[in-house]
Protein backbone atom coordinates (compact mmCIF):
# COMPACT_ATOMS: atom_id res chain seq x y z
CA UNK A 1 220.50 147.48 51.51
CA UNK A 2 218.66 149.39 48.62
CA UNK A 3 214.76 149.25 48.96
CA UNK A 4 212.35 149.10 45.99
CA UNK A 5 211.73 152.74 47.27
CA UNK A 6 215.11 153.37 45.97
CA UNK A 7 215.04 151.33 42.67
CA UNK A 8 211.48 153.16 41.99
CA UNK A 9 213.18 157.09 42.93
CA UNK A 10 215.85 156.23 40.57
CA UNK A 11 213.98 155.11 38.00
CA UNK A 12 211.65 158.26 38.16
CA UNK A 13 214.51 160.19 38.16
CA UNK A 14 215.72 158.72 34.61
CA UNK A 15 212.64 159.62 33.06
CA UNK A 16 211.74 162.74 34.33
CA UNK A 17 215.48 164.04 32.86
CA UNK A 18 213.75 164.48 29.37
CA UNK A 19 209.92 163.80 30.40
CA UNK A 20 207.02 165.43 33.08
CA UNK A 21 205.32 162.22 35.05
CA UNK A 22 202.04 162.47 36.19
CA UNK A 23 201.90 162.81 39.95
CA UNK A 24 200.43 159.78 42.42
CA UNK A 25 201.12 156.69 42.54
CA UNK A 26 199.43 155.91 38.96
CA UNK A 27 203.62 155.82 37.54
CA UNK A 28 204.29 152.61 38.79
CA UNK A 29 201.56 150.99 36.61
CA UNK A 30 201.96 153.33 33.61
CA UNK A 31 203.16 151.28 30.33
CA UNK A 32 206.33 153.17 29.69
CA UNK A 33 206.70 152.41 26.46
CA UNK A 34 203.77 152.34 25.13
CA UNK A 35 203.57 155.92 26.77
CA UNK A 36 206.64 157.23 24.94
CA UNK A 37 208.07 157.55 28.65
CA UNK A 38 210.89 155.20 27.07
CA UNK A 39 211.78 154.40 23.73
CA UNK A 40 214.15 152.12 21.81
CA UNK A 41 217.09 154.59 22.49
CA UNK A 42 216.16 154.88 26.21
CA UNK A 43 215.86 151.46 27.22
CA UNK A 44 219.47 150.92 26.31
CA UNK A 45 220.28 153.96 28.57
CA UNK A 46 218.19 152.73 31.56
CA UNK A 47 220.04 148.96 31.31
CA UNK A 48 223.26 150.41 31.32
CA UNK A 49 222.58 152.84 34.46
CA UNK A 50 220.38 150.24 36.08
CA UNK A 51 223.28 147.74 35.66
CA UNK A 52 225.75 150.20 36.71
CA UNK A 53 223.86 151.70 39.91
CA UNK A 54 222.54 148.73 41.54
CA UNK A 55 225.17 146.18 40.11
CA UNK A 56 222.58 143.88 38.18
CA UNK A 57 222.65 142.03 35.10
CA UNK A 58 219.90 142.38 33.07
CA UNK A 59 219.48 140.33 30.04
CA UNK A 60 217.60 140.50 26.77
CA UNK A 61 214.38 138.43 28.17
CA UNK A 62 214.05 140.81 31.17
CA UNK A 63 214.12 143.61 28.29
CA UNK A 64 211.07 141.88 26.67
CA UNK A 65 209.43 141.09 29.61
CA UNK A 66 206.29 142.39 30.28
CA UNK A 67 207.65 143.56 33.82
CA UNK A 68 209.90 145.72 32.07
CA UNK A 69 207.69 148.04 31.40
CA UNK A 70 206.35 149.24 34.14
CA UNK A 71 208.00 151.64 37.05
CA UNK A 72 206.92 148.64 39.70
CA UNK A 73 207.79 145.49 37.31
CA UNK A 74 211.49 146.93 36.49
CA UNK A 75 211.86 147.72 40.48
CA UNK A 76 210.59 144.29 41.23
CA UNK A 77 212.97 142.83 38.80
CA UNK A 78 216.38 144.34 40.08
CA UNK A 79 215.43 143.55 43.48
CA UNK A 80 214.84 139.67 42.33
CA UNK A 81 218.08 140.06 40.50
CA UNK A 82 219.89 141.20 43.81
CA UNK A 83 218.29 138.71 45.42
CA UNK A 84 216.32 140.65 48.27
């Protein structure tokens, strides 16, 4: 069973591959998009591998969610949409 540990690492992962994050715990709140940390391009990116990698579906009003953009809201969301 994946953790929201897990979701979080991963999701760290995708951004650092073309980004630096500040260090501490301060990512999970950070605004990603308002940061730059993800743009319009990005986002479609990070559906398809979150989709792929922990077998979710995640649908246009997650996208616009405000829990989508945060590290901690997207984490929290897959793990709802696994139902753990």
């Amino acid at each position: 069973m994946l953790s929201n540990q897990d979701v979080r690492n991963f999701l760290i992962d995708f951004i650092q591959r073309s980004h630096s994050l500040p260090k501490g715990d301060e990512i999970d709140s950070i605004d990603l998009f308002a940061t730059g940390y993800v743009d319009s391009m990005a986002v479609i990116r990070l559906v398809v591998e979150l989709e792929s990698m922990f077998d979710v579906r995640i649908e246009e009003e997650d996208i616009v969610s405000t829990a989508f953009r945060t590290v901690a809201g997207i984490a929290n969301l897959v793990k709802k949409k696994q139902g753990l």
